[in-house]
Protein backbone atom coordinates (compact mmCIF):
# COMPACT_ATOMS: atom_id res chain seq x y z
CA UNK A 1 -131.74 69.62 -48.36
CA UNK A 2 -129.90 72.16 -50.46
CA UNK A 3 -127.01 74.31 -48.51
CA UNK A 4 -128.12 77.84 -48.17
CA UNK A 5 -125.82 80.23 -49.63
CA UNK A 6 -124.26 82.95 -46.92
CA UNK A 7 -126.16 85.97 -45.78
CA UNK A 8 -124.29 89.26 -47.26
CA UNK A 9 -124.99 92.31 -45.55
CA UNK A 10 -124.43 95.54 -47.54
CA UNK A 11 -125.43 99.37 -47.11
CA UNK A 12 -128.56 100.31 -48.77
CA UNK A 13 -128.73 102.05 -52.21
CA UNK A 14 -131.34 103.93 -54.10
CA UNK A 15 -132.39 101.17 -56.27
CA UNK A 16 -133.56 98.97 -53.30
CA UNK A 17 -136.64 101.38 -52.62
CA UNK A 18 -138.79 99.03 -54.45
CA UNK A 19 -137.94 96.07 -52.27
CA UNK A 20 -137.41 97.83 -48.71
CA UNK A 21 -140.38 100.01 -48.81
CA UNK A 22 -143.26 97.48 -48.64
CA UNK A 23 -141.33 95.18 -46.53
CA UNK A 24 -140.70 98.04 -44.17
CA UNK A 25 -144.35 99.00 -44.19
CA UNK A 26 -145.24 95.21 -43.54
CA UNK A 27 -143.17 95.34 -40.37
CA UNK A 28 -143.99 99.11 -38.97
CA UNK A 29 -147.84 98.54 -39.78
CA UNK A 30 -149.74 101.17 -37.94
CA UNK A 31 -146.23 103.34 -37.19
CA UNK A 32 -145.65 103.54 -41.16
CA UNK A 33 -149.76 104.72 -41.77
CA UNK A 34 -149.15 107.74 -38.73
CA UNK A 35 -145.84 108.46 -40.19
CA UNK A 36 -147.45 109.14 -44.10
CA UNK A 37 -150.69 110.13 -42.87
CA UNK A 38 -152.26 107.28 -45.43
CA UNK A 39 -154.62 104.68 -44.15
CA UNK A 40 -153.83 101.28 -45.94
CA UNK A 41 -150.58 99.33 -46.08
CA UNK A 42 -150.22 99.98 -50.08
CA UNK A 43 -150.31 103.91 -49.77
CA UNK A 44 -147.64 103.81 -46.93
CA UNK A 45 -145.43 101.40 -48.77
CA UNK A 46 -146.38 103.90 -51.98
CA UNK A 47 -144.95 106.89 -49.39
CA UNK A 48 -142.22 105.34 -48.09
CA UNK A 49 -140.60 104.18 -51.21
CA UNK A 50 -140.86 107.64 -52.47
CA UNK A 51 -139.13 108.98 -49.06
CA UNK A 52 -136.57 105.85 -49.53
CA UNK A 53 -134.05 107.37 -51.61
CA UNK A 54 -133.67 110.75 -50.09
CA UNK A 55 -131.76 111.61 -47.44
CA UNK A 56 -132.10 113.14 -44.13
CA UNK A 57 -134.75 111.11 -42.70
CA UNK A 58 -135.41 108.18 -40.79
CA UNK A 59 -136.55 105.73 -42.77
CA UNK A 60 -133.57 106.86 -45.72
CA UNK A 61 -131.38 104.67 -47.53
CA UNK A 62 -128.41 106.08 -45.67
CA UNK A 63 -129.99 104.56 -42.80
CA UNK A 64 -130.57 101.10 -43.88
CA UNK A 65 -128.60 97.81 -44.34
CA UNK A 66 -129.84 94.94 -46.81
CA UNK A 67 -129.26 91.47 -46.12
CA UNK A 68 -128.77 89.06 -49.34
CA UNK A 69 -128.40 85.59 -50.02
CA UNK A 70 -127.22 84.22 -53.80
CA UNK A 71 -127.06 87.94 -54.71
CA UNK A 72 -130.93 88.63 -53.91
CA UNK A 73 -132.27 91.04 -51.24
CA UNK A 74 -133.80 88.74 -48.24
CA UNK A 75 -133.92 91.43 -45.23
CA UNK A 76 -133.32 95.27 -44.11
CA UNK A 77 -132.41 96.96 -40.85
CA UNK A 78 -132.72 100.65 -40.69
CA UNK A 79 -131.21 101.83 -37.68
CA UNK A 80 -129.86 105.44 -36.54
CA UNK A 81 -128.51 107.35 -33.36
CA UNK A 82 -131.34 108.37 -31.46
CA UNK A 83 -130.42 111.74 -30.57
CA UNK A 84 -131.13 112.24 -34.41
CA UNK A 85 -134.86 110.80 -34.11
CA UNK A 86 -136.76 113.85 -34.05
CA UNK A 87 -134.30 115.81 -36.75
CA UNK A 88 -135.26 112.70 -38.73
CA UNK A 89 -139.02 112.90 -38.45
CA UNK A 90 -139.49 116.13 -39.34
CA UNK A 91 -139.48 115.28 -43.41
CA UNK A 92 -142.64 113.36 -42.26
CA UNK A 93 -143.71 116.12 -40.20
CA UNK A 94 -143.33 117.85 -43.42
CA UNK A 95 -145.21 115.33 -45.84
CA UNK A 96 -148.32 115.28 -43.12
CA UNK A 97 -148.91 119.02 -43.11
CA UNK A 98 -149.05 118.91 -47.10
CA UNK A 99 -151.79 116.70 -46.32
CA UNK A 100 -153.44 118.96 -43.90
CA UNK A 101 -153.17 116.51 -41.23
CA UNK A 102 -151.60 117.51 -37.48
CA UNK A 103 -147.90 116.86 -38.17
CA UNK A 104 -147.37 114.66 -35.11
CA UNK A 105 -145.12 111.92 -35.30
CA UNK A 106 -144.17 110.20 -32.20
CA UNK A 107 -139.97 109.54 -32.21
CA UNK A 108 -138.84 106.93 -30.88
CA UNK A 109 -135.05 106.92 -30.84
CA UNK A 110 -133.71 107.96 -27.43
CA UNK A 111 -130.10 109.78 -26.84
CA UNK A 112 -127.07 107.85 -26.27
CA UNK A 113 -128.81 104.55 -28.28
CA UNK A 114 -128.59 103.56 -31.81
CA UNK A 115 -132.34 102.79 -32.48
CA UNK A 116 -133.28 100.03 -34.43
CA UNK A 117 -136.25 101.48 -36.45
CA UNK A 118 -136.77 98.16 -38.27
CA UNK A 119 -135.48 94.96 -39.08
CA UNK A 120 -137.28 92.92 -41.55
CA UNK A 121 -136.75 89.70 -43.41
CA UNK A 122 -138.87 88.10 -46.18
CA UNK A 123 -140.86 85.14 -45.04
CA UNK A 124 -139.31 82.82 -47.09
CA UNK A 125 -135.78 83.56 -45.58
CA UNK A 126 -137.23 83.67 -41.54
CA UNK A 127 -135.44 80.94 -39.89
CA UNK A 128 -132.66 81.14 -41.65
CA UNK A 129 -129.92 83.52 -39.68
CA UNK A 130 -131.13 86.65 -41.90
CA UNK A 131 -132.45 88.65 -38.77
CA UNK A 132 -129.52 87.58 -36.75
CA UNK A 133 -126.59 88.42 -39.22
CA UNK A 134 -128.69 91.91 -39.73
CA UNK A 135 -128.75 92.24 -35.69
CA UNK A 136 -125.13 91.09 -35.23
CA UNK A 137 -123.82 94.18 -37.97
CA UNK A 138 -125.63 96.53 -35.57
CA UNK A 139 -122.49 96.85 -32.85
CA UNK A 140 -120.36 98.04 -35.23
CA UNK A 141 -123.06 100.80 -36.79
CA UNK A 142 -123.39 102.08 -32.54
CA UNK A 143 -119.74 101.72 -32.30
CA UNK A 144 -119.17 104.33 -35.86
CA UNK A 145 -122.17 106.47 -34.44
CA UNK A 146 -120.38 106.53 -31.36
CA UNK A 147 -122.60 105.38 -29.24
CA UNK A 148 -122.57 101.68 -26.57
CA UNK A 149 -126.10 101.12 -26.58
CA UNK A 150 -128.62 99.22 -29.14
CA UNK A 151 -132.33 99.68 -28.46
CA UNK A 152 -135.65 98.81 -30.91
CA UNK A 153 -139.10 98.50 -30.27
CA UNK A 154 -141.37 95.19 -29.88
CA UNK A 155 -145.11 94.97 -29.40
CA UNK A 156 -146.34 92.11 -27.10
CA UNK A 157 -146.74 88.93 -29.66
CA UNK A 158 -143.95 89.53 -31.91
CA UNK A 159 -142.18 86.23 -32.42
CA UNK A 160 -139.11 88.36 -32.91
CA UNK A 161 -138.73 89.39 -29.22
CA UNK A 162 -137.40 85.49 -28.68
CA UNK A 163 -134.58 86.66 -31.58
CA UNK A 164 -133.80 89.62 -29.35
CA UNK A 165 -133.37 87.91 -26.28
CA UNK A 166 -131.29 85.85 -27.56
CA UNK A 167 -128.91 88.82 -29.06
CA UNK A 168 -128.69 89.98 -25.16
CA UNK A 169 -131.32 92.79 -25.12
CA UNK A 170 -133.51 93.15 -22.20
CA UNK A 171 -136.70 95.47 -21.21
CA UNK A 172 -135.99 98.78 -20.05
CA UNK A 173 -139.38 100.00 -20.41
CA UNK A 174 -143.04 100.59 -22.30
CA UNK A 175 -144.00 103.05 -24.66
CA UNK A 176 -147.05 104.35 -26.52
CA UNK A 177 -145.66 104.96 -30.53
CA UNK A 178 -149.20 105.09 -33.16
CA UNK A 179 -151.34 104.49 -30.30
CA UNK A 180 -149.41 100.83 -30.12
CA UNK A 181 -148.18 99.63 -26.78
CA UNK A 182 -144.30 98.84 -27.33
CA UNK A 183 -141.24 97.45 -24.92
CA UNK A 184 -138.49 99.69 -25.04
CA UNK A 185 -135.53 96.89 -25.48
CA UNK A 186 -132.00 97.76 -25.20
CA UNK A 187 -128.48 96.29 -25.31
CA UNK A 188 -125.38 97.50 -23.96
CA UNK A 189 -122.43 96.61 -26.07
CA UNK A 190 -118.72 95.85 -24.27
């Protein structure tokens, strides 16, 4: 079996908005649709890759790491203090009322956490220490934002909620985000 080649993780730049912006939409599902007011998977990826390489919201770029193996793109996390949640929704407040749809958008970042919004991988790289390397940059992104907590998101069923365990986070809660039923995980770093 051929030696896989190390995971690089590197800040997002403009030119990834055609790979992170339908694997972010593949991940969000139902949360990406509410958040661009479009109702299929294609028009939110469409959105969001248009929203990718702007700043000042929360699905931006500036926001998001990519995770590469033999110089390819293999996995994202977008992640951001959560005090800055609903400063960072209102762009999609924004795009919704351009739409003439109710510009709702349910935050989910809390104070005093740096959110994980999303953390993705490709699903020919799952398996493979991509999610973890992503998850184990994320200290040092709370630590910068000065904050000691990591939290994120998980509906029941996600195979990823074993990967999260296993990084230390716990439940501290439910919430209702896109009419989905989530657990509220968090971590509190040393």
């Amino acid at each position: 079996m051929p030696e896989l080649s190390p995971t690089v993780i590197r800040a997002a730049q403009i030119f990834d908005a055609p790979f992170a912006a339908p694997l972010i939409q593949e991940t969000i599902g139902a949360i990406g649709r509410a958040l661009t007011g479009t109702t299929s998977d294609g028009d939110a990826a469409h959105v969001i890759a248009e929203f990718f390489p702007l700043r000042g919201h929360r699905l931006s770029f500036t926001n998001t790491l990519i995770a590469e193996r033999g110089g390819r793109p293999v996995g994202l996390l977008v992640a951001y203090p959560g005090e800055l949640a609903v400063m960072l929704d209102q762009p999609f407040r924004e795009h919704r009322r351009s739409l003439g749809l109710p510009p709702t958008v349910d935050s989910e970042g809390l104070p005093g956490e740096l959110y994980l919004d999303t953390l993705a991988v490709t699903a020919g790289a799952r398996g493979q220490g991509v999610g973890s390397a992503l998850l184990e940059a994320a200290p040092d992104l709370a630590r910068r934002a000065g904050v000691r907590r990591l939290g994120l998101l998980v509906e029941d069923g996600n195979p990823a909620a074993g990967l999260y365990a296993r990084h230390g986070f716990t439940p501290a809660g439910e919430r209702i985000v896109a009419s989905g039923r989530f657990t509220h995980l968090t971590r509190d770093l040393e």
